[in-house]
PDB file of N, CA and C in Angstrom:
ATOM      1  N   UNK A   1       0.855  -1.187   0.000  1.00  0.00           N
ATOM      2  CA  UNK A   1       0.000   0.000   0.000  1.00  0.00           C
ATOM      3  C   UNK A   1       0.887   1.231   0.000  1.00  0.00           C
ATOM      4  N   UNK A   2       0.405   2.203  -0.570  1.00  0.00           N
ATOM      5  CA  UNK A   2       1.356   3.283  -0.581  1.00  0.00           C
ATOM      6  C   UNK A   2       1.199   4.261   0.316  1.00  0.00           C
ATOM      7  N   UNK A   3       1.756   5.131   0.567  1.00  0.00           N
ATOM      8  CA  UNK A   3       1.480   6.431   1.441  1.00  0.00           C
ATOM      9  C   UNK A   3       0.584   7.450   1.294  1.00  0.00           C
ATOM     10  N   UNK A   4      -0.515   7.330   2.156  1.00  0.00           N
ATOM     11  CA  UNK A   4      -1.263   8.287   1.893  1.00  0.00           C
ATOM     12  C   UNK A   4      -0.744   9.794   1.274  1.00  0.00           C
ATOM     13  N   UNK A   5      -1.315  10.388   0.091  1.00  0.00           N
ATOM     14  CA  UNK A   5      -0.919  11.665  -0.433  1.00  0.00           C
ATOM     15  C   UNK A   5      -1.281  12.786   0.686  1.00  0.00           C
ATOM     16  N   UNK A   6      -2.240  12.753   1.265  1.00  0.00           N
ATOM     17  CA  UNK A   6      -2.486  13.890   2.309  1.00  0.00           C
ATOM     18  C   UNK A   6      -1.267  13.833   3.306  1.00  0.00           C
ATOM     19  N   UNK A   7      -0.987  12.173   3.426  1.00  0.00           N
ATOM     20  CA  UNK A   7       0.136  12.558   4.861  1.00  0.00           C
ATOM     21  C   UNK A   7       1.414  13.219   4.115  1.00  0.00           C
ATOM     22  N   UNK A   8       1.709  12.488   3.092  1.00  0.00           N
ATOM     23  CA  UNK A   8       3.120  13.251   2.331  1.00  0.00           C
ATOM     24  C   UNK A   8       2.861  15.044   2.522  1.00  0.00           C
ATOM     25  N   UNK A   9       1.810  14.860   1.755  1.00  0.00           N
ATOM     26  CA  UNK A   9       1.336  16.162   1.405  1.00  0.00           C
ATOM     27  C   UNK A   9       2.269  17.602   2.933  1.00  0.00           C
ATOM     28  N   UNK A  10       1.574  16.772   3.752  1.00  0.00           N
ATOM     29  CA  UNK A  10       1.612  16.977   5.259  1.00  0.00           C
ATOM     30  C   UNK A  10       2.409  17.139   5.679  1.00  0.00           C
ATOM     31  N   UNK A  11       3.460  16.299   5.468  1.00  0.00           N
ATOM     32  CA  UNK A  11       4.482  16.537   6.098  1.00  0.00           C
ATOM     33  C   UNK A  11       5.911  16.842   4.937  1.00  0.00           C
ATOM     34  N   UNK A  12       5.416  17.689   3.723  1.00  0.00           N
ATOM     35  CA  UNK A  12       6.250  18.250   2.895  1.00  0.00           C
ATOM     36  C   UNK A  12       6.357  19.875   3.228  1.00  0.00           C
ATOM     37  N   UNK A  13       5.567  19.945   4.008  1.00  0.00           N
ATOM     38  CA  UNK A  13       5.365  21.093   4.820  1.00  0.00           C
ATOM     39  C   UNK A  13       5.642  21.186   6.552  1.00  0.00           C
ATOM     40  N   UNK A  14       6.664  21.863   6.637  1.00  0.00           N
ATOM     41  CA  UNK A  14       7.171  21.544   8.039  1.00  0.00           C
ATOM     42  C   UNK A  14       6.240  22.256   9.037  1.00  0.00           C
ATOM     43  N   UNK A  15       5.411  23.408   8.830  1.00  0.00           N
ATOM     44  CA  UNK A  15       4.456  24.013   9.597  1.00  0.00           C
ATOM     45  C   UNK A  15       3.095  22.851   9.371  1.00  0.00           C
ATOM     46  N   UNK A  16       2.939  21.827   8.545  1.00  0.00           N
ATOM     47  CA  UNK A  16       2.045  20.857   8.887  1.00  0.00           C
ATOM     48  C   UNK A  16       2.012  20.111   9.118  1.00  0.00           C
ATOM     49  N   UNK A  17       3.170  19.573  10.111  1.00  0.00           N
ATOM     50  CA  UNK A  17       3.545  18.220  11.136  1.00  0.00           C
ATOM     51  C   UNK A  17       2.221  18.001  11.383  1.00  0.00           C
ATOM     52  N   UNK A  18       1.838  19.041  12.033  1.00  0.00           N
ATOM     53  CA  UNK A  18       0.636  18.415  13.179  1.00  0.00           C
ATOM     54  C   UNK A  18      -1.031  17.862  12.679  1.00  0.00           C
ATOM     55  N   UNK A  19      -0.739  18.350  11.461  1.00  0.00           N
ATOM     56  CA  UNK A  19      -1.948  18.008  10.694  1.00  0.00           C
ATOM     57  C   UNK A  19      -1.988  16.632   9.815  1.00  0.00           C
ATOM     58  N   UNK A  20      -0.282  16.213   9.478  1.00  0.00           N
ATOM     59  CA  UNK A  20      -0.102  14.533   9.058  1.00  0.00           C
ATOM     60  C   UNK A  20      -0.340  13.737  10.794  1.00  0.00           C
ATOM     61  N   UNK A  21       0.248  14.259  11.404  1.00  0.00           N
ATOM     62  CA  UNK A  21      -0.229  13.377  12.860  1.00  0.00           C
ATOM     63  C   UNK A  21      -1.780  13.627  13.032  1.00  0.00           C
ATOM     64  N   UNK A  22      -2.241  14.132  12.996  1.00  0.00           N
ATOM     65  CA  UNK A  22      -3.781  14.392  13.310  1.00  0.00           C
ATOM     66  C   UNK A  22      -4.172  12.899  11.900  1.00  0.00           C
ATOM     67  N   UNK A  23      -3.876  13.216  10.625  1.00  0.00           N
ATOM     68  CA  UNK A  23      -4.350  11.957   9.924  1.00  0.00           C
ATOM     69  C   UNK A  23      -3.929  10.685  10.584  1.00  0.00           C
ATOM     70  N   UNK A  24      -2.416  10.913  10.646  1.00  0.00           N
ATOM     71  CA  UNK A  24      -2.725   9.252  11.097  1.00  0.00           C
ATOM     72  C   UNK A  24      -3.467   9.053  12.381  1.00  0.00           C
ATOM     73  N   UNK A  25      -3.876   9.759  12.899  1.00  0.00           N
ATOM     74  CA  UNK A  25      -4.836   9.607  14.169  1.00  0.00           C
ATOM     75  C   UNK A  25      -5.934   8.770  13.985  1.00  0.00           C
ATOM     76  N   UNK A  26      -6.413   9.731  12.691  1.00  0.00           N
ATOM     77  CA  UNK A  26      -7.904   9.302  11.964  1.00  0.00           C
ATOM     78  C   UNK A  26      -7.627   8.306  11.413  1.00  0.00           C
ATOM     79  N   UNK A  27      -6.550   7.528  10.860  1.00  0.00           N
ATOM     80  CA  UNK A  27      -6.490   6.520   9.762  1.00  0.00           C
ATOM     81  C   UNK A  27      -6.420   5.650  11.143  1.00  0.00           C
ATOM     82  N   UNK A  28      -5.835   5.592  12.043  1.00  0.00           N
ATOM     83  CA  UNK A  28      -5.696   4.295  13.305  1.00  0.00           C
ATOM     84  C   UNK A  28      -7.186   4.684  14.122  1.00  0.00           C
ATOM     85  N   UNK A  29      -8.138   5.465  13.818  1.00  0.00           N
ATOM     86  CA  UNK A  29      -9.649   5.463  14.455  1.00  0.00           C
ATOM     87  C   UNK A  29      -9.902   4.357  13.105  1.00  0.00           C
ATOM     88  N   UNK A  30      -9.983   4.505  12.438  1.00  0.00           N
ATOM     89  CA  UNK A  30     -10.964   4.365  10.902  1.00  0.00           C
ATOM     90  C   UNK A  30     -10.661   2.593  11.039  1.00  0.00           C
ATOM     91  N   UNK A  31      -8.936   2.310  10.959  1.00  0.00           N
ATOM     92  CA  UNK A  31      -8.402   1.141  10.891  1.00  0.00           C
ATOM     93  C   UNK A  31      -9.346   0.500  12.509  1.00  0.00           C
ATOM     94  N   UNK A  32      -9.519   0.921  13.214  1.00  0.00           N
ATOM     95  CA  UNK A  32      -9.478   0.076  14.629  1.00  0.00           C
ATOM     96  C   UNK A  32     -11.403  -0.251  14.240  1.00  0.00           C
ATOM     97  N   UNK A  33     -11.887   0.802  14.158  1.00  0.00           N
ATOM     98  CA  UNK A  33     -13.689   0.467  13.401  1.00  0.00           C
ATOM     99  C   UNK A  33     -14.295  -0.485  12.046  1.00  0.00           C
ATOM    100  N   UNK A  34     -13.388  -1.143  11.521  1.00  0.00           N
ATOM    101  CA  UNK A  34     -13.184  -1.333  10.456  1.00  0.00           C
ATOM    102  C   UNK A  34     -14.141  -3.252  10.864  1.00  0.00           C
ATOM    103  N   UNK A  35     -15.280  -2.901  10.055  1.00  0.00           N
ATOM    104  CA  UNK A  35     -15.369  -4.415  10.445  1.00  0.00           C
ATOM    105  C   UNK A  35     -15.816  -4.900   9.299  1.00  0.00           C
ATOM    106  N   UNK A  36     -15.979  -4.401   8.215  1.00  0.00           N
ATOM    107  CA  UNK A  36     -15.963  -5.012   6.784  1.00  0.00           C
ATOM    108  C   UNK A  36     -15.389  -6.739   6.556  1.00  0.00           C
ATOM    109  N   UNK A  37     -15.380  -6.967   5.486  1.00  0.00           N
ATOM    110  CA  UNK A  37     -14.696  -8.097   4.817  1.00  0.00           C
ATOM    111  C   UNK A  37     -13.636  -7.658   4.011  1.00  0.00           C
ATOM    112  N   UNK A  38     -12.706  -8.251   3.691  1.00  0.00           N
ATOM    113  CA  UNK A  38     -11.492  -8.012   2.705  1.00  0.00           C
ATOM    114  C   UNK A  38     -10.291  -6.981   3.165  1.00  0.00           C
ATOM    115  N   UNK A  39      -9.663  -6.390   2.691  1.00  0.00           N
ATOM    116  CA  UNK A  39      -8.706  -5.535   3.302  1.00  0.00           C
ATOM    117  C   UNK A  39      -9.233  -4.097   3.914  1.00  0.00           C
ATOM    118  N   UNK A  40      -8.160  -4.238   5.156  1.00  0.00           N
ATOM    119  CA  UNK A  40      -8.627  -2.849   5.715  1.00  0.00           C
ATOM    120  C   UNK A  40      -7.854  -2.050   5.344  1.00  0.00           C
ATOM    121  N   UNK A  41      -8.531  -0.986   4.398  1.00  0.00           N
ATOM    122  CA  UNK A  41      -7.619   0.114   3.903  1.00  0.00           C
ATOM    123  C   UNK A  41      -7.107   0.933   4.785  1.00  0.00           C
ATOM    124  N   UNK A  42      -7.406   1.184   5.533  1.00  0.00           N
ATOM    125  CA  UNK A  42      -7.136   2.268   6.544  1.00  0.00           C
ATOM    126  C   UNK A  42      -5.668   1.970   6.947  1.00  0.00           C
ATOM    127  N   UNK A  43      -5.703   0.493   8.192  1.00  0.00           N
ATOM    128  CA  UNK A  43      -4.968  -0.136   8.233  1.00  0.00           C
ATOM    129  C   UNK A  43      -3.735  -0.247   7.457  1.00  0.00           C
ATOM    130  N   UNK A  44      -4.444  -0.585   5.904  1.00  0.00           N
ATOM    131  CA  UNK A  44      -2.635  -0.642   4.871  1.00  0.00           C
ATOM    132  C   UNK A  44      -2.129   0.747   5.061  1.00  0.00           C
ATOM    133  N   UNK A  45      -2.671   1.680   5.419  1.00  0.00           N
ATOM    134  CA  UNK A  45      -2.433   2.869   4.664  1.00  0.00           C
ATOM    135  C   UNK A  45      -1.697   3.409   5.918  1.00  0.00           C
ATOM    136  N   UNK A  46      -2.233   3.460   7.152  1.00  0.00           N
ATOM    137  CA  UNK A  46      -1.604   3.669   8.699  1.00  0.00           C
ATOM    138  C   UNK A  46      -0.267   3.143   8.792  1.00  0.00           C
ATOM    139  N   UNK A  47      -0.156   1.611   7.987  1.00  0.00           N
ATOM    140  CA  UNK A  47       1.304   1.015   8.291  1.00  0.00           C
ATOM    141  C   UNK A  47       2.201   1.636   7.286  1.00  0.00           C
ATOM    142  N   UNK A  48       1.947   2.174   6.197  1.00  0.00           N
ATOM    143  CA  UNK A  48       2.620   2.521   4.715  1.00  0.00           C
ATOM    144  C   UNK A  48       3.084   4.055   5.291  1.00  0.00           C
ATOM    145  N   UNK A  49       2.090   5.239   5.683  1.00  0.00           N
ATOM    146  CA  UNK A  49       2.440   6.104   6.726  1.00  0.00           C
ATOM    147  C   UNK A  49       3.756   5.979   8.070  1.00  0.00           C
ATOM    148  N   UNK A  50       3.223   4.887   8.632  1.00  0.00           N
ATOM    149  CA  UNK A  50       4.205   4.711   9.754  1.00  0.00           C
ATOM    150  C   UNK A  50       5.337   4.174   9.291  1.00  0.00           C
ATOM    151  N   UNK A  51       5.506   2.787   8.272  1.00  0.00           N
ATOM    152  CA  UNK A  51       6.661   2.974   8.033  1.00  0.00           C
ATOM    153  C   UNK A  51       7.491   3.802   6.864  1.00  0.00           C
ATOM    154  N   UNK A  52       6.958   4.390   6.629  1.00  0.00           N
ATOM    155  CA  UNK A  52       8.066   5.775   5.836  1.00  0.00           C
ATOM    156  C   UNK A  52       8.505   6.866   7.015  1.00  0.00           C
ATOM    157  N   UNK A  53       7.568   6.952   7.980  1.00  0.00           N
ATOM    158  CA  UNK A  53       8.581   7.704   8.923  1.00  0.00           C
ATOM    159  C   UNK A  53       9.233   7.107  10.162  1.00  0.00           C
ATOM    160  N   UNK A  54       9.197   6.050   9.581  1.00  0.00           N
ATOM    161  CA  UNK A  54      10.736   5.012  10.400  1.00  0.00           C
ATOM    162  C   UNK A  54      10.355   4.271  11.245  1.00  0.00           C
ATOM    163  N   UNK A  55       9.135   3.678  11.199  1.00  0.00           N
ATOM    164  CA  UNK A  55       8.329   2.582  12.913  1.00  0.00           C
ATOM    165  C   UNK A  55       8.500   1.718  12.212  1.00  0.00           C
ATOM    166  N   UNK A  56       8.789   0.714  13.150  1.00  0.00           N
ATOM    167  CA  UNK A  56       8.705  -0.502  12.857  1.00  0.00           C
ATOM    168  C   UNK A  56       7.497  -1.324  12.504  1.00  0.00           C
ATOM    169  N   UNK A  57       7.113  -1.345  11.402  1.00  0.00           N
ATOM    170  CA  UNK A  57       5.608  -1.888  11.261  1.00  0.00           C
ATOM    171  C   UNK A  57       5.478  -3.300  11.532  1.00  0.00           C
ATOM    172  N   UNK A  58       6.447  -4.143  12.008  1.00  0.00           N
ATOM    173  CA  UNK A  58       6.922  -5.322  11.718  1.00  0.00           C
ATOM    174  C   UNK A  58       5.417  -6.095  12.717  1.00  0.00           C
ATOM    175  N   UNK A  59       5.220  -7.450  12.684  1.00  0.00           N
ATOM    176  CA  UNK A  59       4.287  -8.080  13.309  1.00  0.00           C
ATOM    177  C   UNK A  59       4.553  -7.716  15.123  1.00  0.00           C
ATOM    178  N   UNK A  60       3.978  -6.846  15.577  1.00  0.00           N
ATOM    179  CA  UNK A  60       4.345  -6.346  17.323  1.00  0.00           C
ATOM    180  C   UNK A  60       3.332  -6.957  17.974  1.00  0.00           C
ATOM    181  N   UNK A  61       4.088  -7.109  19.039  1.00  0.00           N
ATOM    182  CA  UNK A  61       3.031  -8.099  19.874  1.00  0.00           C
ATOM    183  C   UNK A  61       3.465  -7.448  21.611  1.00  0.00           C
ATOM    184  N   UNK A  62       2.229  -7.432  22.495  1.00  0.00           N
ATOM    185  CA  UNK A  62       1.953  -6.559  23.741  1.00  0.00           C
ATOM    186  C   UNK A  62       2.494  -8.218  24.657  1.00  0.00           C
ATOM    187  N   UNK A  63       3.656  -7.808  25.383  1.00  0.00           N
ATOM    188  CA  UNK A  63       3.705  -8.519  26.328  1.00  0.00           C
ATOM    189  C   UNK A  63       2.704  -9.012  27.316  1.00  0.00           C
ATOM    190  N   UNK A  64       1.781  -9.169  27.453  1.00  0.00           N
ATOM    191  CA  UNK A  64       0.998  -8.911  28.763  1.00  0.00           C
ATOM    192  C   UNK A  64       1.316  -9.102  30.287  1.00  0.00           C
ATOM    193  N   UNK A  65       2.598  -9.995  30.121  1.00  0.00           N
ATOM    194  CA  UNK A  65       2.862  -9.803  31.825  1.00  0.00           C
ATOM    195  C   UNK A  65       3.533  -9.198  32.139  1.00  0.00           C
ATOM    196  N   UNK A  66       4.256  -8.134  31.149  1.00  0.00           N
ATOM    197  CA  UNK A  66       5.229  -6.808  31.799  1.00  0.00           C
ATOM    198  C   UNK A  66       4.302  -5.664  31.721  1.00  0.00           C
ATOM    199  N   UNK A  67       2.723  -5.569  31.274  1.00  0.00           N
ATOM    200  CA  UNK A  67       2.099  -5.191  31.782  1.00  0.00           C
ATOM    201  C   UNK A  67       1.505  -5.179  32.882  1.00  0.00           C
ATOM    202  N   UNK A  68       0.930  -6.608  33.348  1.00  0.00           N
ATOM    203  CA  UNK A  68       0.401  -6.642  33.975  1.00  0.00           C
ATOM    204  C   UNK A  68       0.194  -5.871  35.689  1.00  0.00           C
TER     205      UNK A  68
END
């Protein structure tokens, strides 16, 4: 999936950091509501975002007992 154009967009502009973070906000609301069938766009598009600005999109997994 590619990078959303609004987030590029977003952050080709250094006074609009805060407005590519505000999208991916909305794209990880949109991705987490998502109860369709087939691919969650949101989702591809949140990880394609995150990893171009350097996260590890890799399969992450929540410890739960160093939470606990």
């Amino acid at each position: 999936r590619d990078l959303p154009a609004d987030v590029l967009e977003a952050l080709s502009d250094d006074l609009a950091t805060y407005a590519a973070f505000q999208r991916l906000t909305q794209l990880a609301g949109e991705a987490v509501e998502f109860t369709g069938a087939g691919e969650n766009a949101a989702a591809a598009s949140l990880k394609a975002a995150l990893a171009f600005l350097g996260f590890d999109v890799g399969a992450a997994k929540v410890d739960e007992e160093a939470i606990a």
